[in-house]
N, C-alpha and C. Protein backbone atom coordinates (compact mmCIF):
# COMPACT_ATOMS: atom_id res chain seq x y z
N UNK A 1 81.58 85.94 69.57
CA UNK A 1 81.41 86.96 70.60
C UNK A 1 79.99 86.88 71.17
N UNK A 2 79.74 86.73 72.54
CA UNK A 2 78.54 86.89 73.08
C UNK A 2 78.07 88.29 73.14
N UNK A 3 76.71 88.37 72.33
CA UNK A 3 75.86 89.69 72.72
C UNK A 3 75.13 89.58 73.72
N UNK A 4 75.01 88.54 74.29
CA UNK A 4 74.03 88.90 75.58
C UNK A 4 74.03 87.45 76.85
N UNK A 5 74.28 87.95 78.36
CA UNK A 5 74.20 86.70 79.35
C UNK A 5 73.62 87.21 80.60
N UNK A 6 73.39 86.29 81.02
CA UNK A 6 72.57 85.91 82.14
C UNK A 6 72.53 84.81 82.92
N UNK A 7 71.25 84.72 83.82
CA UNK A 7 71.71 83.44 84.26
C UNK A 7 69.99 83.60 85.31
N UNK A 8 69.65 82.15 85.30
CA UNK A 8 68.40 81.89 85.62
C UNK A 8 68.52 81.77 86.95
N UNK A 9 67.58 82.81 87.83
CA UNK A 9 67.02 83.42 89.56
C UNK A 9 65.93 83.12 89.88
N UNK A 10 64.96 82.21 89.34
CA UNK A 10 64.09 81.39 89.16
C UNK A 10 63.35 80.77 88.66
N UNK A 11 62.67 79.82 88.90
CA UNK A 11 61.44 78.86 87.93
C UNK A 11 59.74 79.06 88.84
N UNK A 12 59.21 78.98 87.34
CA UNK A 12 58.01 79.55 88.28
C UNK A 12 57.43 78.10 88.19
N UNK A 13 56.50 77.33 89.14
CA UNK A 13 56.35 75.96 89.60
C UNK A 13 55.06 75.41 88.19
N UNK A 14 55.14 76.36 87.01
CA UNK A 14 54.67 75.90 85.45
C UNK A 14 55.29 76.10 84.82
N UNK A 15 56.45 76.41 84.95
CA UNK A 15 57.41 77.01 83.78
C UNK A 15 57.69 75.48 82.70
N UNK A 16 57.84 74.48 82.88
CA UNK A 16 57.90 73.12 82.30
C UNK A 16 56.96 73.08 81.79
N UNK A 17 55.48 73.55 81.98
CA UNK A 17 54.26 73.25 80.89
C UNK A 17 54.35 73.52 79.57
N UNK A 18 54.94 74.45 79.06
CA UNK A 18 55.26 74.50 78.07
C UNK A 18 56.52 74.09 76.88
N UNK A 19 57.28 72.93 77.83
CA UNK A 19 58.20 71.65 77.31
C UNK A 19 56.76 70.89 76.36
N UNK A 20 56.16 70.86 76.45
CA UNK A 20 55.19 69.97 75.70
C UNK A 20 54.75 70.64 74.17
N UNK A 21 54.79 71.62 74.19
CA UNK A 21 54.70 72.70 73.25
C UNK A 21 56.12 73.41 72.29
N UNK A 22 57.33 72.42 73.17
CA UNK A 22 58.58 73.01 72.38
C UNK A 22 58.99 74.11 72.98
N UNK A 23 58.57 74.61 73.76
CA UNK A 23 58.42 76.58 74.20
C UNK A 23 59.02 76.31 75.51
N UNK A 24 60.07 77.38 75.57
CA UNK A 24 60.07 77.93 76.91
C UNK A 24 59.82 79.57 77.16
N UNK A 25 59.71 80.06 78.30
CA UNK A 25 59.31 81.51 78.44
C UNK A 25 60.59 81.91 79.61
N UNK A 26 61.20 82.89 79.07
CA UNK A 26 61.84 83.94 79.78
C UNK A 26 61.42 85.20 80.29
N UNK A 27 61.57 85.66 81.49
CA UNK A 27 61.25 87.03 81.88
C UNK A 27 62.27 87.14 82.84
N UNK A 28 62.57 88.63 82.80
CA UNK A 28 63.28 89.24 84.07
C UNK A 28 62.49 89.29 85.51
N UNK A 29 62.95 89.31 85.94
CA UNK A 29 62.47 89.44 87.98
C UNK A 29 61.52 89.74 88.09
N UNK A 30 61.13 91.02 87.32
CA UNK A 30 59.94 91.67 87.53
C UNK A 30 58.50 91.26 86.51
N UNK A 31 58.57 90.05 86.22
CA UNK A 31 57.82 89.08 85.51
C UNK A 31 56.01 89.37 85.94
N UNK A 32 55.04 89.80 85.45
CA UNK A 32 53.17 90.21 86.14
C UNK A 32 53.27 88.84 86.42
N UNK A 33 52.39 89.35 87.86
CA UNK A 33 52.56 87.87 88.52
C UNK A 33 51.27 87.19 87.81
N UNK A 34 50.46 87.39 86.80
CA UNK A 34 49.82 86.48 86.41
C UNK A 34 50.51 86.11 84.86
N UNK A 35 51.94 86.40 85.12
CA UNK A 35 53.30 85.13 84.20
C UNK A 35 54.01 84.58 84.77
N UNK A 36 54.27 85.06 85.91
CA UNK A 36 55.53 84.61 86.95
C UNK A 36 55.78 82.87 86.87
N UNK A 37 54.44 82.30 87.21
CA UNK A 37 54.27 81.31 87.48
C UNK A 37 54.89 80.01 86.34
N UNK A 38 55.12 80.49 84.97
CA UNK A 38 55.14 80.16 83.59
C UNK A 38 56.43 80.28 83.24
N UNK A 39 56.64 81.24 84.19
CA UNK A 39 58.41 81.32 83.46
C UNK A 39 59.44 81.31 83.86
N UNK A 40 61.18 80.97 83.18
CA UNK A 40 62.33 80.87 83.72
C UNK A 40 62.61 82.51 83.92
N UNK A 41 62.63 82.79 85.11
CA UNK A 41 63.10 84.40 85.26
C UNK A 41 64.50 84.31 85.43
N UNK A 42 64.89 85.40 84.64
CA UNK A 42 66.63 85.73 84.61
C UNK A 42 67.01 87.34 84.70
N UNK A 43 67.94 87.34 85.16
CA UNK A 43 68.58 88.78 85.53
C UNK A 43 68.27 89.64 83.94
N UNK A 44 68.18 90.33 84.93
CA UNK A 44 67.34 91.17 83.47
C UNK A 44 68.59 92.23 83.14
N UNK A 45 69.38 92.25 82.02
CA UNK A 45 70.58 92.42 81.48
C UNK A 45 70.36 92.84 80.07
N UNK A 46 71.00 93.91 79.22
CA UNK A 46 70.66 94.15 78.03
C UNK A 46 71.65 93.18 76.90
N UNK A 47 71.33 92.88 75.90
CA UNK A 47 72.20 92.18 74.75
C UNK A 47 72.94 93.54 74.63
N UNK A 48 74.09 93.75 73.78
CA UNK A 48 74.77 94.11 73.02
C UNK A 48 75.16 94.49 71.55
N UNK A 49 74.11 93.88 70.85
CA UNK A 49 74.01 93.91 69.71
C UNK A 49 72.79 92.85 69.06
N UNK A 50 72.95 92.72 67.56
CA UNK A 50 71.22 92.31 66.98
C UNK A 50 71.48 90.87 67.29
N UNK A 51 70.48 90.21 67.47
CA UNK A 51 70.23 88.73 67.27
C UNK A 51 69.68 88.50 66.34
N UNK A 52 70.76 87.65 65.77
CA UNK A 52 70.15 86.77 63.97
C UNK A 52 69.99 85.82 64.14
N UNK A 53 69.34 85.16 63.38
CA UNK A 53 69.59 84.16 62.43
C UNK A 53 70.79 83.59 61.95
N UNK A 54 71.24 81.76 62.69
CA UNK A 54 72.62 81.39 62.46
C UNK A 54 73.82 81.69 64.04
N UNK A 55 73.02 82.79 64.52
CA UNK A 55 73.51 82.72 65.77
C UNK A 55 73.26 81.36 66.68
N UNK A 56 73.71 81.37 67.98
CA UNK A 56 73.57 80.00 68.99
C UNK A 56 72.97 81.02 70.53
N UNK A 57 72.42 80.44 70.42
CA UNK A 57 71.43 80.35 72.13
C UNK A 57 72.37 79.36 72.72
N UNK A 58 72.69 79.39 74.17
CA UNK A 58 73.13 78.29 75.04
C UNK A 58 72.47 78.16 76.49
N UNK A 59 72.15 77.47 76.70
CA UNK A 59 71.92 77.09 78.47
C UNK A 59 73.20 75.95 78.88
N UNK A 60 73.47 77.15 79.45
CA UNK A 60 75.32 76.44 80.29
C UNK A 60 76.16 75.95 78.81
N UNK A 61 76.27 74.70 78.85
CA UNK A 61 77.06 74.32 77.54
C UNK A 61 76.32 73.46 76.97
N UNK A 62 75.26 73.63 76.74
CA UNK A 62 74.04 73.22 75.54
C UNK A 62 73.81 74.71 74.08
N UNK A 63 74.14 74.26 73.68
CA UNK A 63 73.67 75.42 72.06
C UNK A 63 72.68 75.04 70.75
N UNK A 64 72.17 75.90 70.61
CA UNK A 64 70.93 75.42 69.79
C UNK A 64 70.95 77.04 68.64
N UNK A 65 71.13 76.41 67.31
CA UNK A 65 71.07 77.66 66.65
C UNK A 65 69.24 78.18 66.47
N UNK A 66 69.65 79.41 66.22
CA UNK A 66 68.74 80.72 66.26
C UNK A 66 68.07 80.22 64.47
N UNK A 67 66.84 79.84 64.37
CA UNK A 67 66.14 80.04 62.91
C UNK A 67 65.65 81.48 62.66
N UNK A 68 65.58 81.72 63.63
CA UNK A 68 64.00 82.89 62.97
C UNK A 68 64.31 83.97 64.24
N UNK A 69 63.58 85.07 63.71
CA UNK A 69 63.89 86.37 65.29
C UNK A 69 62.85 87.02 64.42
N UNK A 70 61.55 87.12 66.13
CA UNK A 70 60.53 88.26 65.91
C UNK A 70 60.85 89.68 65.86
N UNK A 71 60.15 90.57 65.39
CA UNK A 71 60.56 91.94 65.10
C UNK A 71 61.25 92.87 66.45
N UNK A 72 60.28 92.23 67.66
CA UNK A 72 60.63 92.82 68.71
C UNK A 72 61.29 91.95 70.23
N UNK A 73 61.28 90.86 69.52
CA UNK A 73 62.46 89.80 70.67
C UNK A 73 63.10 90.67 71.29
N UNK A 74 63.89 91.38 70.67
CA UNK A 74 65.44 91.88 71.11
C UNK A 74 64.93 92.86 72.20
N UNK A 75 64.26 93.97 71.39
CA UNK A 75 63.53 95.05 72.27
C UNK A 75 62.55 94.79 74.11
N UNK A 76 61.64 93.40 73.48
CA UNK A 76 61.66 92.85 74.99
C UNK A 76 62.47 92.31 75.76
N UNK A 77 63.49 91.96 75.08
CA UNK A 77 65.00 91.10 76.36
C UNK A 77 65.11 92.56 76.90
N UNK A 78 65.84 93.12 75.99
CA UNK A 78 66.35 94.31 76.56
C UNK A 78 65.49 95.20 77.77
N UNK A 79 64.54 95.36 77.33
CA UNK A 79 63.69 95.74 78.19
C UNK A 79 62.79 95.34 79.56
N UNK A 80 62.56 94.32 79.01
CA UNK A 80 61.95 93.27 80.08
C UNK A 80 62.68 92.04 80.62
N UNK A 81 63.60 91.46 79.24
CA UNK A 81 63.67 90.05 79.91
C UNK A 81 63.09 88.94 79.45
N UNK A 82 61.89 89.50 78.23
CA UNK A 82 61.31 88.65 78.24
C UNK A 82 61.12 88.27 76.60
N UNK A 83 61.32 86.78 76.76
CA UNK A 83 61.17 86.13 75.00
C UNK A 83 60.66 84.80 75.32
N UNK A 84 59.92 84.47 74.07
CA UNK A 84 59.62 83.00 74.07
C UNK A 84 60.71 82.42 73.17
N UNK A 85 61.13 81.03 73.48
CA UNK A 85 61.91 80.06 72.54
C UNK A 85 61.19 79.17 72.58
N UNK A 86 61.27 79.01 71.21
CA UNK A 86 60.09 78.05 69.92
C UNK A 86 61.73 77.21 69.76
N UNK A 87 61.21 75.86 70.09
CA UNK A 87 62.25 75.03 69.69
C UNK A 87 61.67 73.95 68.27
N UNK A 88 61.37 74.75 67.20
CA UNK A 88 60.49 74.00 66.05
C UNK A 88 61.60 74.24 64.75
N UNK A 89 62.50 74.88 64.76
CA UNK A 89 63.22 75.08 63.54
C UNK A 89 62.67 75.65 62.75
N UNK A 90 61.11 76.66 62.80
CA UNK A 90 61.14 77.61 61.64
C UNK A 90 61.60 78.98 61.37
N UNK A 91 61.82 78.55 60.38
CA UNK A 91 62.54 79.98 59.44
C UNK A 91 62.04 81.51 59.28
N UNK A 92 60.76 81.45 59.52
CA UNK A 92 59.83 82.40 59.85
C UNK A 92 59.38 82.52 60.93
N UNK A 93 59.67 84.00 61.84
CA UNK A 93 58.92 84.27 62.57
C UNK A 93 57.35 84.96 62.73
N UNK A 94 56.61 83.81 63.16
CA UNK A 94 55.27 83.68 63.39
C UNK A 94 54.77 84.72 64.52
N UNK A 95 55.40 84.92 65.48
CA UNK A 95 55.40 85.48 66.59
C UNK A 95 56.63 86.37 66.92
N UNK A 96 56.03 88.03 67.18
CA UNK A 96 56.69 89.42 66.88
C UNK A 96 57.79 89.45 68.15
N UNK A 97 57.82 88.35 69.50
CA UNK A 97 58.63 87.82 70.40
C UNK A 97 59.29 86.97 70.98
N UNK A 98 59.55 86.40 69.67
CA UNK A 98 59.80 84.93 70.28
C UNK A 98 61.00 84.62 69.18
N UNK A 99 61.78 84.04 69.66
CA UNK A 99 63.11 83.91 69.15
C UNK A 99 63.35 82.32 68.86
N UNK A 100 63.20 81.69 67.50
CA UNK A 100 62.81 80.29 67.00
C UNK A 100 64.20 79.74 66.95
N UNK A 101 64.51 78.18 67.04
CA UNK A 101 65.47 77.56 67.45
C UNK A 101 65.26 76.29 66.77
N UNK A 102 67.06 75.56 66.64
CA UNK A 102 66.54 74.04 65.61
C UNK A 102 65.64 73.24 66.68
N UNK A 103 65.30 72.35 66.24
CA UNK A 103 64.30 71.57 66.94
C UNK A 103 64.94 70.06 67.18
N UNK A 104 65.74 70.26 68.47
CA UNK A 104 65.85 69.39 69.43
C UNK A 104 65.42 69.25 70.56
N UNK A 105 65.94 68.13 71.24
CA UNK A 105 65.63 68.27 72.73
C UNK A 105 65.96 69.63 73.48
N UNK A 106 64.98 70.25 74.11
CA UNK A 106 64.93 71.28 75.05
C UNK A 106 66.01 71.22 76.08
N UNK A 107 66.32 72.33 76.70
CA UNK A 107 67.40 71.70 77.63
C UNK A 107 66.88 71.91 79.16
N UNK A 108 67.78 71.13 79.55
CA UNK A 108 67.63 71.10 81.63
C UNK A 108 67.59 72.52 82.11
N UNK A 109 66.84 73.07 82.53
CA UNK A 109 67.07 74.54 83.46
C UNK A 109 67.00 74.38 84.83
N UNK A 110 68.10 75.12 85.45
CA UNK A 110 67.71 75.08 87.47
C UNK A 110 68.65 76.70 87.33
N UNK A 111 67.93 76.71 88.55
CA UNK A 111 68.73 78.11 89.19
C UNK A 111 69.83 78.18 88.94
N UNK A 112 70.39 79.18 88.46
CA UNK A 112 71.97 79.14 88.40
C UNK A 112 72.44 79.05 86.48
N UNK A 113 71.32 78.37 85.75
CA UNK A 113 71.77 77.81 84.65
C UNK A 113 72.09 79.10 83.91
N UNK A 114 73.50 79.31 83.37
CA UNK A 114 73.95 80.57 82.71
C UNK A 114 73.01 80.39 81.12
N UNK A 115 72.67 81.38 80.81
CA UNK A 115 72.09 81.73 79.68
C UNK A 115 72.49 83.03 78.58
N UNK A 116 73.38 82.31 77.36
CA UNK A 116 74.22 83.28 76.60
C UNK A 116 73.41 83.02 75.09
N UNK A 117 73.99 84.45 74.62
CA UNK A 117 73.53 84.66 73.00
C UNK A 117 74.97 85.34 72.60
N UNK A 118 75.22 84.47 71.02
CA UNK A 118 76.75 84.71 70.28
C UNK A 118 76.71 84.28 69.17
């Protein structure tokens, strides 16, 4: 069951800088424009329920399981829109927003790319 979708309404022209780092950054629309520039903005939409650990992240039909969830990930989607994904596979979250993932290849994002949690 998906707790939470969306779908990406823009790229800010650095949002790829942080492919080098494993990281991508999400924010809703209303992103401070001194982040805008950094991040995949997506319709800003609430989850449905908790995000664990063992769950799957997807961009379109790419899935990457969930390691780790900061204390307040959930609370900023919900609210803002906004999370970092750590594509490093740790088990611990290091960071109180950012929602950690196995560590593969990152995936392709463009406008349009649906973005689900299940």
């Amino acid at each position: 069951m998906m707790i939470f979708k969306t779908k990406v309404i823009n790229i800010g022209p650095e949002a790829e800088m942080f492919k080098s780092e494993n990281m991508l950054i999400l924010f809703g629309e209303n992103a401070p424009a001194t982040l805008a520039d950094y991040c995949y903005n997506i319709e800003l939409r609430p989850s449905t329920g908790a995000i664990t650990p063992g769950m799957l992240i997807y961009f379109d039909d790419t899935s990457y399981r969930i390691t780790a969830v900061g204390n307040v990930a959930k609370k900023n989607l919900d609210d803002l829109g906004h999370i970092s994904l750590r594509f490093n596979g740790a088990t611990e979250a290091e960071l109180p927003g950012t929602i950690y993932v196995e560590d593969k290849t990152l995936p392709t994002i463009k406008i349009g790319t649906q973005v689900s949690i299940g």
